[in-house]
Protein backbone atom coordinates (compact mmCIF):
# COMPACT_ATOMS: atom_id res chain seq x y z
CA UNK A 1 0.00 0.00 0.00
CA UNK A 2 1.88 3.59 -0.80
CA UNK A 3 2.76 5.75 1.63
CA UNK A 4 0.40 7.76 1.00
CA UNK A 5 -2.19 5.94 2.06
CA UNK A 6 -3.54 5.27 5.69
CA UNK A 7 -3.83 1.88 6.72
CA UNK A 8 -7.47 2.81 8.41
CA UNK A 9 -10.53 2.26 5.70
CA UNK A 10 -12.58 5.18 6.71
CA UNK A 11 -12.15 8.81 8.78
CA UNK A 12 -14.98 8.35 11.02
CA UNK A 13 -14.86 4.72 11.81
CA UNK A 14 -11.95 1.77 11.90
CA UNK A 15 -14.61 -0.93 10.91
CA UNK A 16 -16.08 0.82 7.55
CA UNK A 17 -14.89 -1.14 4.29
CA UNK A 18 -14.94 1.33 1.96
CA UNK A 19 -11.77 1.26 1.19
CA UNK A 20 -8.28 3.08 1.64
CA UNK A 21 -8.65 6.74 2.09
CA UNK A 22 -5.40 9.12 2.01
CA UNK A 23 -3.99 9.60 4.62
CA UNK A 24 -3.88 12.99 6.28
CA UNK A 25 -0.69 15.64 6.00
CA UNK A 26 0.30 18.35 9.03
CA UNK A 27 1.42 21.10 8.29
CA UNK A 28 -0.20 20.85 4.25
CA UNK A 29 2.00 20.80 1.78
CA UNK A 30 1.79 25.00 0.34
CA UNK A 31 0.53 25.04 -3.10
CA UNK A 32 2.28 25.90 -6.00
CA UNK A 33 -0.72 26.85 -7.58
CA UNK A 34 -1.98 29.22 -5.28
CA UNK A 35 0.39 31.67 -6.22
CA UNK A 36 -0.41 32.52 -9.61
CA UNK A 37 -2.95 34.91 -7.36
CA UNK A 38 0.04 36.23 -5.44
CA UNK A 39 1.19 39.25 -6.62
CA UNK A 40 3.91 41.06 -4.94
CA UNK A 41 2.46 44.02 -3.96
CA UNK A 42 0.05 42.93 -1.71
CA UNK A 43 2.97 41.10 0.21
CA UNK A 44 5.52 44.09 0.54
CA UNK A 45 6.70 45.27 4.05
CA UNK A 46 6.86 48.87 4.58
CA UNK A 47 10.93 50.09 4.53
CA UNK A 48 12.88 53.17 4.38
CA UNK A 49 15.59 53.85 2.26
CA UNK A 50 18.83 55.39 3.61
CA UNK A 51 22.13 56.20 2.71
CA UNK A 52 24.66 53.46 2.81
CA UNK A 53 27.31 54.97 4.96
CA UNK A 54 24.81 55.93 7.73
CA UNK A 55 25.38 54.65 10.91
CA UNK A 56 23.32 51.64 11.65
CA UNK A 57 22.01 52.94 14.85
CA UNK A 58 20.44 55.68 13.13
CA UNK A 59 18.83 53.65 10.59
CA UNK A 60 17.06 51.64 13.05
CA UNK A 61 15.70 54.46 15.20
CA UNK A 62 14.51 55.30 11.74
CA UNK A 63 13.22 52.56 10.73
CA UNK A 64 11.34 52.17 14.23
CA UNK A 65 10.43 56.01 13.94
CA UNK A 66 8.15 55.52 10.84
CA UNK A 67 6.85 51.63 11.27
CA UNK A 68 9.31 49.97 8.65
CA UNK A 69 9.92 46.40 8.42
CA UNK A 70 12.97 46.39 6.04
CA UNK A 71 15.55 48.85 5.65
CA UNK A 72 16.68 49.80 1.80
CA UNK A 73 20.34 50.96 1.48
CA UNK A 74 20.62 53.40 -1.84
CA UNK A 75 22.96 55.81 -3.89
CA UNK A 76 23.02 59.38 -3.75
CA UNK A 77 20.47 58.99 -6.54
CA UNK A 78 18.73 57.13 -4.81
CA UNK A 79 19.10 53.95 -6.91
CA UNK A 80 18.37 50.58 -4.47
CA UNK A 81 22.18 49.01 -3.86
CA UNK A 82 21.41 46.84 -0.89
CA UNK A 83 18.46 45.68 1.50
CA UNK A 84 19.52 44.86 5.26
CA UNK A 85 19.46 41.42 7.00
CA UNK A 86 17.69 40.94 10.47
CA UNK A 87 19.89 38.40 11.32
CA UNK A 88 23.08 40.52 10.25
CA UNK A 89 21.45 43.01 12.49
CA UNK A 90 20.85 40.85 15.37
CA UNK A 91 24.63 39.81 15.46
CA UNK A 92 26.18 43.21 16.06
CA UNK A 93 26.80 44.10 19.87
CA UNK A 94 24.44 46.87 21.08
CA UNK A 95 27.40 48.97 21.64
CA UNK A 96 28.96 48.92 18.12
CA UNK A 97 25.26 50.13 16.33
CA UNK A 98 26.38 53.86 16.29
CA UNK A 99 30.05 52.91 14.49
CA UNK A 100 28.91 50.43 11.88
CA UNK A 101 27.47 51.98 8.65
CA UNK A 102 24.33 50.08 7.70
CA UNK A 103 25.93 48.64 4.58
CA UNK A 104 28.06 46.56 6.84
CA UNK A 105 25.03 44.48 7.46
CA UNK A 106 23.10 44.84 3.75
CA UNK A 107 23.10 42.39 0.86
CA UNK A 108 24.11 43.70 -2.61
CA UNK A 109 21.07 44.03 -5.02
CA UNK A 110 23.38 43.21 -7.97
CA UNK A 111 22.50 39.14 -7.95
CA UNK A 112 18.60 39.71 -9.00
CA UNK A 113 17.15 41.02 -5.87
CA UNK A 114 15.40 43.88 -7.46
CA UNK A 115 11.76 43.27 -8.75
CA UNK A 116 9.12 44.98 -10.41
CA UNK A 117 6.41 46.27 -7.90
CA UNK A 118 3.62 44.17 -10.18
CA UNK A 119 5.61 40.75 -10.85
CA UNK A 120 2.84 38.16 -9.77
CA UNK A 121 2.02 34.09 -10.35
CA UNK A 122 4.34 31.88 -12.46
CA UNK A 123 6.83 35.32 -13.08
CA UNK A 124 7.64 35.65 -9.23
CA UNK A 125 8.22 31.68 -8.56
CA UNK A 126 10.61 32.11 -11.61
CA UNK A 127 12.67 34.50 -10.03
CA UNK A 128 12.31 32.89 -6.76
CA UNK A 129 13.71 29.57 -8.31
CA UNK A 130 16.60 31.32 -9.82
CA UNK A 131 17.68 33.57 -7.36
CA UNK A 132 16.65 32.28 -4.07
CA UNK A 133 16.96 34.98 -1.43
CA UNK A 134 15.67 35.67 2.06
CA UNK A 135 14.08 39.51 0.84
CA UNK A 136 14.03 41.45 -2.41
CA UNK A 137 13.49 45.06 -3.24
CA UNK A 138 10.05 46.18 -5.14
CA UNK A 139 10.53 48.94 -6.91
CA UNK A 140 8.14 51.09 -9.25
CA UNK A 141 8.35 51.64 -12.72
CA UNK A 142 10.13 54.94 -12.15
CA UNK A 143 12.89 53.06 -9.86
CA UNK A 144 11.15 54.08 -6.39
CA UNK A 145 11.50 51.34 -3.67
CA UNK A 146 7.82 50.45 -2.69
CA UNK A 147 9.07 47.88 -0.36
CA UNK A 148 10.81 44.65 1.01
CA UNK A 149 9.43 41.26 -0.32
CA UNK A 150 10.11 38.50 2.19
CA UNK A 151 10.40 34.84 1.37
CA UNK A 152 9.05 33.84 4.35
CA UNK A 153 5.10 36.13 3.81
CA UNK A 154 5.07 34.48 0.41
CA UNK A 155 5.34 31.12 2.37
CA UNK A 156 2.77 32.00 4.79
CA UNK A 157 0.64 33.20 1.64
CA UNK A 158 0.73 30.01 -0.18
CA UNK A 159 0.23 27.52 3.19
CA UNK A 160 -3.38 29.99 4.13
CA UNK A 161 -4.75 29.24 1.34
């Protein structure tokens, strides 16, 4: 009998003979298909963009200050160069936040990390299969960052529904 398969014949009784019935799965498996709905947008976390030599101290009280959940480093331009890892952040000593600039904890955009603001379905699990990443930047059509795209909401999108 595959694995798939539970050895009792029936969900509400162990006597019924109607048969194998699958067997169930905890946590469900997230569906693939379910995010042909998802479109990025709906899933981006607030974030701030700052210069990439500012202190990282200052860029969380910032980031704090106006509700962010990501933290965008940029050019003088303004052009998105890096996006800033919790866990990076979570590793520095208390004491050293107002010495380090925030780049010293941000991941370069240049591998792919930047993505349209509309991307959506079978485009976004393309990029996600080809440059797997823990965030990436949405940015508008005119270059703007409208936000940080975590991995991990997409996740929790696709196993709710």
């Amino acid at each position: 009998m595959p694995a798939r398969w539970s050895t009792r014949s029936c969900w509400s009784s162990s006597r019924c003979s109607c048969g194998p019935v699958p067997a169930r799965r905890w946590p469900p498996r997230p569906s693939y298909a379910s995010l042909s709905r998802v479109v990025a947008r709906d899933l981006a976390r607030p974030s701030i963009t700052v210069p990439a030599d500012l202190p990282l101290a200052e860029a969380l009280r910032r980031a704090e200050e106006s509700g962010a959940r990501g933290i965008v480093t940029a050019t003088t331009d303004g052009r998105p160069v890096g996006v800033v890892e919790a866990d990076a952040v979570r590793s520095v000593p208390q004491e050293r936040l107002p010495w380090m600039p925030v780049s010293a904890v941000a991941r370069s955009l240049a591998d792919g990390r930047v993505l349209p603001v509309s991307i959506q379905g079978d485009d976004l699990l393309g990029v996600l299969r080809r440059t797997p990443a823990s965030e990436y930047v949405l940015v508008g059509e005119d270059g703007s960052v409208h936000g940080v795209l975590a991995t991990a909401d997409i996740i929790a999108t696709m196993r709710s529904r």
